[in-house]
Protein backbone atom coordinates (compact mmCIF):
# COMPACT_ATOMS: atom_id res chain seq x y z
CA UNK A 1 0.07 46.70 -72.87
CA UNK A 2 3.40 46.34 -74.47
CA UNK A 3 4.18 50.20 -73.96
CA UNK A 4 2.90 49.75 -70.15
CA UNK A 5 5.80 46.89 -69.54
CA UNK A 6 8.25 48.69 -71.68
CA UNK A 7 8.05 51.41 -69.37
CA UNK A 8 7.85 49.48 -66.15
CA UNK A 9 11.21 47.48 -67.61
CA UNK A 10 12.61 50.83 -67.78
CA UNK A 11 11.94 52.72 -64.55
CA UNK A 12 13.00 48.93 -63.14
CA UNK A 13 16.46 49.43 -64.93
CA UNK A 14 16.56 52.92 -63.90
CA UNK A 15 16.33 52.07 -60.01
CA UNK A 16 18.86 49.53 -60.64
CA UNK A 17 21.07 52.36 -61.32
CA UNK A 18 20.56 54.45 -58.88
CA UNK A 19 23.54 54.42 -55.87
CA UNK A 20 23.14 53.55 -52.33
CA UNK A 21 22.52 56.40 -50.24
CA UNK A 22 24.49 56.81 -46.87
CA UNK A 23 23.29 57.66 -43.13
CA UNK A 24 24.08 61.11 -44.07
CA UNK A 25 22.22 61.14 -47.08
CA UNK A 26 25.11 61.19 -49.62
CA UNK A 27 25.50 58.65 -52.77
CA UNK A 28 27.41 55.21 -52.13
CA UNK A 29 29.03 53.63 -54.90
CA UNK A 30 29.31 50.19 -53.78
CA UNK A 31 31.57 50.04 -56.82
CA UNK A 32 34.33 52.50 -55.95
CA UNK A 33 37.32 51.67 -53.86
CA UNK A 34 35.83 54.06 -50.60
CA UNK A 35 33.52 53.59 -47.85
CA UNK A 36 30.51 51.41 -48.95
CA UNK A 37 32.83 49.35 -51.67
CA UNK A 38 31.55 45.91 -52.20
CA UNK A 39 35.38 45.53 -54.04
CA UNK A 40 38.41 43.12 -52.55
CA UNK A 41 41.54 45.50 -53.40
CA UNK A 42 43.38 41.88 -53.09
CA UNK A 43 43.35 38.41 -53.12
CA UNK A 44 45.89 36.10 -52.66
CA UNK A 45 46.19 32.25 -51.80
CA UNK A 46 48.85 30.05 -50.26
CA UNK A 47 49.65 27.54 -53.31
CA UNK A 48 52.74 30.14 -53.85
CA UNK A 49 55.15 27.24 -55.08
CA UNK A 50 52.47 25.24 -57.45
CA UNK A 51 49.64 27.55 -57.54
CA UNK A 52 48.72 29.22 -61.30
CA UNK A 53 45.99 31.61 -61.30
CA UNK A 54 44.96 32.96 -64.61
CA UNK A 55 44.60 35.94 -65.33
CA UNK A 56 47.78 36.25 -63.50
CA UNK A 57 46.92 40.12 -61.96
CA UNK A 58 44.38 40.25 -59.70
CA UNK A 59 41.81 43.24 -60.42
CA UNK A 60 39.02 44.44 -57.98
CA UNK A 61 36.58 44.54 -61.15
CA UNK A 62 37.75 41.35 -62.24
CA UNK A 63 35.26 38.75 -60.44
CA UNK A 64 36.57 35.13 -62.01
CA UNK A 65 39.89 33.59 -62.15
CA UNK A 66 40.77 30.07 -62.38
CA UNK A 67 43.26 28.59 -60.37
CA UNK A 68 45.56 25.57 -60.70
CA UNK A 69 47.89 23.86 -58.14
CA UNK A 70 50.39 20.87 -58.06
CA UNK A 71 48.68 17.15 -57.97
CA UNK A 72 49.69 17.07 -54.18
CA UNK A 73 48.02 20.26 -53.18
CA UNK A 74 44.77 19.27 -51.38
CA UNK A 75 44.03 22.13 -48.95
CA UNK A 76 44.20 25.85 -50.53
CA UNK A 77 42.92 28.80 -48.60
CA UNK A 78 42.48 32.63 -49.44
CA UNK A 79 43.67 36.06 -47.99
CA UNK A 80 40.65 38.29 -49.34
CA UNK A 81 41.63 42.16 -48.49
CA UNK A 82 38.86 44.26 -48.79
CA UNK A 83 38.79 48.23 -50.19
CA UNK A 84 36.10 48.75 -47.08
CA UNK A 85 36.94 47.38 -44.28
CA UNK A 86 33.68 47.98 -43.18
CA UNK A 87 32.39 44.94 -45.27
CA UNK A 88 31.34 41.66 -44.86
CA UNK A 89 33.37 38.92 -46.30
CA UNK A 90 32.79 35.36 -46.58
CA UNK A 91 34.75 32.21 -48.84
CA UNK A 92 31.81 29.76 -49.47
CA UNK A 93 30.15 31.04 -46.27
CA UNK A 94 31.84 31.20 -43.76
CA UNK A 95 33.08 34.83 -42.56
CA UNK A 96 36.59 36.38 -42.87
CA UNK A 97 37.99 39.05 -41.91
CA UNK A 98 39.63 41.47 -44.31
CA UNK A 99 43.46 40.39 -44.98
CA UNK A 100 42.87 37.53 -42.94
CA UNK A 101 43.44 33.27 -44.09
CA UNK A 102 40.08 31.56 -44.94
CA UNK A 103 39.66 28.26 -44.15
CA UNK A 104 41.02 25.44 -45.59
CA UNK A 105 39.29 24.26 -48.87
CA UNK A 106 39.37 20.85 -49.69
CA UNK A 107 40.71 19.49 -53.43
CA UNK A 108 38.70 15.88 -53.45
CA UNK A 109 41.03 13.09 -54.40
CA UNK A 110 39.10 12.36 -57.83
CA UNK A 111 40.47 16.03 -59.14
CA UNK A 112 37.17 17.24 -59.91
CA UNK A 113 37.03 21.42 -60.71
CA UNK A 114 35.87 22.90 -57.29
CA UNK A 115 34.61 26.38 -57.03
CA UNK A 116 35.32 28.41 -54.23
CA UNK A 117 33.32 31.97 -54.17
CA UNK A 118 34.29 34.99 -52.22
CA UNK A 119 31.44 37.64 -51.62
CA UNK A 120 31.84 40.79 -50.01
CA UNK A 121 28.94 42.54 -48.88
CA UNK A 122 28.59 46.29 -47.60
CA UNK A 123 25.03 46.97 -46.96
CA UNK A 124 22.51 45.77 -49.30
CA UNK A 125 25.24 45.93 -51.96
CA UNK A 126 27.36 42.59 -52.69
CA UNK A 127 30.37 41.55 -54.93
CA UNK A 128 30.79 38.04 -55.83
CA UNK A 129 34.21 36.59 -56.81
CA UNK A 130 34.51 32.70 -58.48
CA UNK A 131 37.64 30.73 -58.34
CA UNK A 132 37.30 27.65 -60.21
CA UNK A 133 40.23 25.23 -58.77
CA UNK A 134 41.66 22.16 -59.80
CA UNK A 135 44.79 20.17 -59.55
CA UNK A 136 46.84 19.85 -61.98
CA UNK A 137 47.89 16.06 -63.62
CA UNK A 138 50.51 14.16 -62.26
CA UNK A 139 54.13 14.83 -63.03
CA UNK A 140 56.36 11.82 -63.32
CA UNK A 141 59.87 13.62 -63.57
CA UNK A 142 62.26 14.03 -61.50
CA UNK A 143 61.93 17.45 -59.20
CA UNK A 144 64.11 19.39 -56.84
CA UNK A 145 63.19 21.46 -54.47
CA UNK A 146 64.35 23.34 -51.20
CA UNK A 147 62.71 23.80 -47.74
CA UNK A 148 62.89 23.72 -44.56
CA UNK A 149 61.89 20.36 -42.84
CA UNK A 150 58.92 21.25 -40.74
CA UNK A 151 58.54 17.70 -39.19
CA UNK A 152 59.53 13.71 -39.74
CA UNK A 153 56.40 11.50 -38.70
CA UNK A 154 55.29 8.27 -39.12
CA UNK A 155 51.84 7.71 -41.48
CA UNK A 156 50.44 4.34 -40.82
CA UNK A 157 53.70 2.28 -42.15
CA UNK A 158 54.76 5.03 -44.31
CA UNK A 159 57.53 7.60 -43.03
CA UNK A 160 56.56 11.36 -44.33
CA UNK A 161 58.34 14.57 -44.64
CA UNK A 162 56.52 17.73 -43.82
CA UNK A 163 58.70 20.78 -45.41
CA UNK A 164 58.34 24.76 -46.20
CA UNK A 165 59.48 24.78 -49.33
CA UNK A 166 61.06 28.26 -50.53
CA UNK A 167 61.43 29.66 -53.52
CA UNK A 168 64.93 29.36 -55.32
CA UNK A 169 66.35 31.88 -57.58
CA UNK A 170 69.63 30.96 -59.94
CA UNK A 171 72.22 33.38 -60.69
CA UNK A 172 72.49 31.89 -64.23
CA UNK A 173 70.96 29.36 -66.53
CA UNK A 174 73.90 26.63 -66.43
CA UNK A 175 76.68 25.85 -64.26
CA UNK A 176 78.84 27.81 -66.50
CA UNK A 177 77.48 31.04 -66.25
CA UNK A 178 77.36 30.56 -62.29
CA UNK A 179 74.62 28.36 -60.43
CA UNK A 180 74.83 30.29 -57.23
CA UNK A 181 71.27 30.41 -56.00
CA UNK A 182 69.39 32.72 -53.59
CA UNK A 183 66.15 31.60 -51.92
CA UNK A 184 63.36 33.63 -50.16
CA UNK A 185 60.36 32.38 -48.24
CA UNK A 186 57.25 34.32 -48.42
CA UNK A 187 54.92 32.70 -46.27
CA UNK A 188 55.53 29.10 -43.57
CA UNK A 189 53.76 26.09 -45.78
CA UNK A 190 52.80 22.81 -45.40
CA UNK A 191 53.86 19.80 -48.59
CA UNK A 192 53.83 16.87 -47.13
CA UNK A 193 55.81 14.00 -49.06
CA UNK A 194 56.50 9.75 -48.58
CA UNK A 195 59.75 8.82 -47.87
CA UNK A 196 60.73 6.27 -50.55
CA UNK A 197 62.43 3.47 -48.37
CA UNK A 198 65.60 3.34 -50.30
CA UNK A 199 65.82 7.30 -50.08
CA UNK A 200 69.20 8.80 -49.53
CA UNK A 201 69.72 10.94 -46.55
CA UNK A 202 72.53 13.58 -45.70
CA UNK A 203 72.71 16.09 -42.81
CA UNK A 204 75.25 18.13 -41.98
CA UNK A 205 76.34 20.97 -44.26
CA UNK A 206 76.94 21.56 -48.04
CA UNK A 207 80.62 21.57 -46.93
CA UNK A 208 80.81 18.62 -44.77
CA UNK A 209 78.08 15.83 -45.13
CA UNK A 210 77.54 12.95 -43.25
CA UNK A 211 75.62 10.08 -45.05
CA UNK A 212 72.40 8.87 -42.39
CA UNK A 213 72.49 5.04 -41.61
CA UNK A 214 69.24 5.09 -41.78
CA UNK A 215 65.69 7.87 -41.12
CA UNK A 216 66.09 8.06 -37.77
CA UNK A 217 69.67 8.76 -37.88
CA UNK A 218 68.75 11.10 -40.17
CA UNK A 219 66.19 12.48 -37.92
CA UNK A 220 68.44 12.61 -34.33
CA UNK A 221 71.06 15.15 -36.63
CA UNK A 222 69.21 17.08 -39.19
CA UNK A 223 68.82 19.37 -37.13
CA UNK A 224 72.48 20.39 -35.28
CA UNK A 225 74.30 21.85 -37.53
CA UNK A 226 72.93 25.76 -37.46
CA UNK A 227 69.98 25.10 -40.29
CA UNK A 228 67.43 22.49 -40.79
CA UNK A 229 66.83 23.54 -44.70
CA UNK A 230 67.63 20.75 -47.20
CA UNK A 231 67.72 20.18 -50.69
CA UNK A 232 65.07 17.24 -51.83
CA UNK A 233 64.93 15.42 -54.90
CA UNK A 234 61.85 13.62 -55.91
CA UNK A 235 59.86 11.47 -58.02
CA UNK A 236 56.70 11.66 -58.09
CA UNK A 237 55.13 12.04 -54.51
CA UNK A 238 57.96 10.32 -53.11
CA UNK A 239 61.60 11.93 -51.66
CA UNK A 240 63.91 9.92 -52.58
CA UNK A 241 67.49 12.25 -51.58
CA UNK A 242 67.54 15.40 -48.85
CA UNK A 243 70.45 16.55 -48.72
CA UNK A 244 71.66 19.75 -46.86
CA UNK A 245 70.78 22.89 -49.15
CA UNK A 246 74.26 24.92 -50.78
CA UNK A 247 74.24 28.13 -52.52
CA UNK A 248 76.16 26.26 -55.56
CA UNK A 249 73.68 23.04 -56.25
């Protein structure tokens, strides 16, 4: 008896290893990077400014990663790109297309891991990818950052800020050496932010600012003069300075 399931185990791993065959009656490999590929050849997500996924390189054979984003990150998504475009993706069930945004996942308040999981399917052959997402603590320092102020909007009794923020690159590591910056924006973002009350506000240019009596002073000018990105300090989830970005802060 042992010899009959010995074999039976065998002849079952054997089948296991035997490819797909196609319509014409040549061998798929869902495993290769052509037609009948179960592989994503990438996979990217839209936490560009906070987002850390580990290992840092996406690889097709490569099927977990973990990914963490800033504290106030609470909707990531995924561009899945698949080596067939013939297959079937979907991120935790619902369908996307190749090189197309999944929905928006949701990061619950508590900062609990979630796991998002990306299959692509091509035939009876299936790949299954697992991101295991989480927020990372709170920071309580001071932050700058630069962006472009999407919208000013009123939350309940709480005024917000809704800005791309880009990515800034310094020409040296201290003023001395030069602190002439460069910025690029990849992709149009979402961070939404509290105005602190006592927050200082500046429109205008890095040349010639004008100090805002108050947000909605603010709001009827920062956007006339030829660029609505600003500079914004602040602490914690709250901005509490925007001043107009310059190439030399």
């Amino acid at each position: 008896m042992k010899r009959i399931i010995s074999l039976a185990m065998v002849l079952a791993l054997l089948c296991a290893c035997i490819p797909a065959l196609a319509d014409d009656g040549e061998a798929v490999n869902p495993y290769s990077m052509g037609p009948g590929s179960t592989l994503l050849v990438s996979l990217t997500h839209n936490c560009t400014h906070t987002g850390i996924m580990l290992p840092e390189v996406f690889s097709p054979y490569q099927t977990t990663y973990l990914l963490t984003v800033g504290y106030n990150v609470t909707r990531p998504r995924f561009t899945p790109t698949a080596a067939d475009p013939n297959a079937v993706i979907t991120v935790n069930g619902q369908v996307v297309r190749s090189g197309q945004d999944s929905n928006y996942l949701t990061l619950p308040e508590d900062n609990k891991p979630q796991v998002a999981e990306i299959v692509v399917t091509n035939g009876s052959a299936s790949t299954t990818y697992t991101i295991f997402m989480q927020r990372r603590p709170d920071e309580r320092r001071t932050r700058v950052s630069a962006g472009y102020i999407n919208n000013i909007y009123l939350d309940g009794n709480t005024w917000m800020i809704d800005a791309d923020l880009v990515s800034v690159k310094y020409s040296g590591e201290d003023y001395t050496s030069g602190n002439l910056s460069t910025f690029s924006n990849g992709s149009v973002d979402h961070y939404r932010y509290a105005v602190n009350p006592n927050c200082i506000l500046y429109y205008g240019t890095k040349q010639d600012c004008h100090r805002s009596v108050n947000l909605v002073d603010f709001m009827n000018n920062y956007q006339n003069y030829g660029s609505n990105l600003y500079t914004i300090v602040y602490i914690r989830d709250q901005i509490v300075a925007v001043v107009p970005y310059g190439a030399d802060y």
